[in-house]
N, C-alpha and C. Protein backbone atom coordinates (compact mmCIF):
# COMPACT_ATOMS: atom_id res chain seq x y z
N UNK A 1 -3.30 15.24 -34.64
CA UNK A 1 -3.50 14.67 -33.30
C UNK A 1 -2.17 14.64 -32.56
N UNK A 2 -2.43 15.02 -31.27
CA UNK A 2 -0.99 14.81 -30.41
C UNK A 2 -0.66 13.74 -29.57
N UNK A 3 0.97 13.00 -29.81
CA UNK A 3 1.26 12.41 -29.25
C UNK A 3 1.34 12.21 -27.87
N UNK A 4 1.70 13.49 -27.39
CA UNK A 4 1.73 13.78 -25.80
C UNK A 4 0.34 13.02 -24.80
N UNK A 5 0.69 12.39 -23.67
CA UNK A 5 -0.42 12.08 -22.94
C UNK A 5 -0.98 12.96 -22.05
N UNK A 6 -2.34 12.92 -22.05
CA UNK A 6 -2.64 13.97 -21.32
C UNK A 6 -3.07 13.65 -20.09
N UNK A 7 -2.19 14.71 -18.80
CA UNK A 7 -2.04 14.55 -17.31
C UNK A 7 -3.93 13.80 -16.86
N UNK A 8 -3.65 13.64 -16.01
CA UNK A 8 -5.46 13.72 -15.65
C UNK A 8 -5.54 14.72 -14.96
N UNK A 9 -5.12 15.70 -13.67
CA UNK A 9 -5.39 16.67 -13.53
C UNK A 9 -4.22 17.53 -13.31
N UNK A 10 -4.65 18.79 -13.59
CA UNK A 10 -3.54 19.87 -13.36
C UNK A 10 -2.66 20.06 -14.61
N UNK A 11 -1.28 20.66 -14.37
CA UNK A 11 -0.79 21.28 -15.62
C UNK A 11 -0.10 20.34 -15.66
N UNK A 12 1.18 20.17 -16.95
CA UNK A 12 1.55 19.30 -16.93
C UNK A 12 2.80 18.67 -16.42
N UNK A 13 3.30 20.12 -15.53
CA UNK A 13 4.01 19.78 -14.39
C UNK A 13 3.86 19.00 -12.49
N UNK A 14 2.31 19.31 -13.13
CA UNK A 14 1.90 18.32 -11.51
C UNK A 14 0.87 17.23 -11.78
N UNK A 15 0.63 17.03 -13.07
CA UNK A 15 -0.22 15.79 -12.83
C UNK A 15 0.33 14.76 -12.39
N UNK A 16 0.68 14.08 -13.45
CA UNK A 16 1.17 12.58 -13.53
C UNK A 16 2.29 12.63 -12.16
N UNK A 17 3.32 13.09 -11.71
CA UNK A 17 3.95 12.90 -10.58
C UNK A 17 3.33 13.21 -9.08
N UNK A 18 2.62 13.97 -9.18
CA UNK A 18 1.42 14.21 -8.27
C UNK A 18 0.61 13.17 -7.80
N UNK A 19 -0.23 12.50 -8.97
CA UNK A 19 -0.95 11.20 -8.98
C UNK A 19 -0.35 9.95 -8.33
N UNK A 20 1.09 9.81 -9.23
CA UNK A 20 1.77 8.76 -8.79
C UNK A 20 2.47 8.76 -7.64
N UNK A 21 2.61 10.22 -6.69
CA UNK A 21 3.16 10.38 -5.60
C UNK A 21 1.80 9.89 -4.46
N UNK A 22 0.89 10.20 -4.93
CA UNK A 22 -0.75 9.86 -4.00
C UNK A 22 -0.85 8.66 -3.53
N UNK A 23 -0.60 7.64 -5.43
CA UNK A 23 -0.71 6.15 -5.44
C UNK A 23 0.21 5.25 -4.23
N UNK A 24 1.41 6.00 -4.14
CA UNK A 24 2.68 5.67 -3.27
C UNK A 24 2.38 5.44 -1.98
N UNK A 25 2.01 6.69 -1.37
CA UNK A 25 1.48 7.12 0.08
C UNK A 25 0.52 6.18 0.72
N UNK A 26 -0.70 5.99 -0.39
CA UNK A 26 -1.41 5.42 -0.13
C UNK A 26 -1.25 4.10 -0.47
N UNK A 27 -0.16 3.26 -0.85
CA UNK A 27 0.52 2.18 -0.62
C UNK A 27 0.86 1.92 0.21
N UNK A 28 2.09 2.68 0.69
CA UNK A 28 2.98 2.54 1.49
C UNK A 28 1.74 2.77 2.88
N UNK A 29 0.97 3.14 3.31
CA UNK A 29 0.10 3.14 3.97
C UNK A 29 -0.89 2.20 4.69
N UNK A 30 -1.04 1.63 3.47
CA UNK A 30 -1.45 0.08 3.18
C UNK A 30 -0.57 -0.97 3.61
N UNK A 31 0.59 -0.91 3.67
CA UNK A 31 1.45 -1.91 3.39
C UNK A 31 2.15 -1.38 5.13
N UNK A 32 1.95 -0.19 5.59
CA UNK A 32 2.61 -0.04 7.02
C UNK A 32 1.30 -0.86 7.84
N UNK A 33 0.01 -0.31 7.33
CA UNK A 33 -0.89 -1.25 8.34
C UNK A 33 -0.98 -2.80 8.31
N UNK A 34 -0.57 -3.13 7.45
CA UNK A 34 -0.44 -4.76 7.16
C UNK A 34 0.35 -5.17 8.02
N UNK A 35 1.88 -4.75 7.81
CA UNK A 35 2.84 -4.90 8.92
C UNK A 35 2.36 -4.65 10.51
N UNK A 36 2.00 -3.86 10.72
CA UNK A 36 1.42 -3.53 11.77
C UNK A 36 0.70 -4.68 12.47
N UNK A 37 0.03 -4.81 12.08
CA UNK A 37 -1.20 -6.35 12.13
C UNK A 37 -0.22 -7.39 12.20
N UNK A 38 0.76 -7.39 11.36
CA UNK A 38 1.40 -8.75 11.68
C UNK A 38 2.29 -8.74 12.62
N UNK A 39 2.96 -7.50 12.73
CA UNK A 39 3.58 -7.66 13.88
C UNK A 39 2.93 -7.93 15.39
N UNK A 40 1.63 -7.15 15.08
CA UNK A 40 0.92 -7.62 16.58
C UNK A 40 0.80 -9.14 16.95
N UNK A 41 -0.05 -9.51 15.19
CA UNK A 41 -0.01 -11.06 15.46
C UNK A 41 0.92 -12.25 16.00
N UNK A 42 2.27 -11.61 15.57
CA UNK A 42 3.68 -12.51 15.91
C UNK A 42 3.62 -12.16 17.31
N UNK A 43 3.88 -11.15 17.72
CA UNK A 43 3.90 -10.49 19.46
C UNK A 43 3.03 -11.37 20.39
N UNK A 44 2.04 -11.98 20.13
CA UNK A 44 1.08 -12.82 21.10
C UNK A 44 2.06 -13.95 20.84
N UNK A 45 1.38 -14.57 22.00
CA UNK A 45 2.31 -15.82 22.36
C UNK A 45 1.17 -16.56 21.27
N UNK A 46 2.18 -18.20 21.02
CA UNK A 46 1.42 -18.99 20.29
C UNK A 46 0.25 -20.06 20.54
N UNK A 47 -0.88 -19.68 19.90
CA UNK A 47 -2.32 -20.38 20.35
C UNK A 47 -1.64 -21.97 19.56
N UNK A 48 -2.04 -22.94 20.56
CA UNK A 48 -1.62 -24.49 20.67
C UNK A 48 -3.22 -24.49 20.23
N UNK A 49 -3.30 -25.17 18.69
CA UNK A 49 -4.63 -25.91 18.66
C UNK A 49 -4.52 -27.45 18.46
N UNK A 50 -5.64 -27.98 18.17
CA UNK A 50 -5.47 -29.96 18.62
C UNK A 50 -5.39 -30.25 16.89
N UNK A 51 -5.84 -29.26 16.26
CA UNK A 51 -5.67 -29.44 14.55
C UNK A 51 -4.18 -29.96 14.03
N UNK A 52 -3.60 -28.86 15.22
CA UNK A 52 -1.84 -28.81 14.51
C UNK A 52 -1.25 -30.07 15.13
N UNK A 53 -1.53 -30.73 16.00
CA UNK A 53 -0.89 -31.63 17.15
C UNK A 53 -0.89 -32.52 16.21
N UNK A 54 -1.57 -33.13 15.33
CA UNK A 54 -1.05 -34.14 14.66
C UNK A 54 -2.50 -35.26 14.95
């Protein structure tokens, strides 16, 4: 039996860095639209509710 792990697809020069280059993108993707959203959210001026007033 062999030690080696085997890629999930492709040879074994493009799996695994391939995959984990995908996982990245589509992080970093994730994580630009998040920002995104929050930056919009900060950009509006601040909603005064009667909750926070005390």
């Amino acid at each position: 039996m062999s030690e080696e792990p085997v890629p999930p697809q492709g040879g074994p020069s493009s799996g695994q860095p391939k995959g984990l280059l995908q996982q990245m993108e589509e992080l970093m993707a994730a994580l630009n639209a998040d920002l995104s959203a929050l930056d919009a959210d900060l950009q509006r001026p601040p909603r005064i509710e009667a909750d926070h007033l005390g």
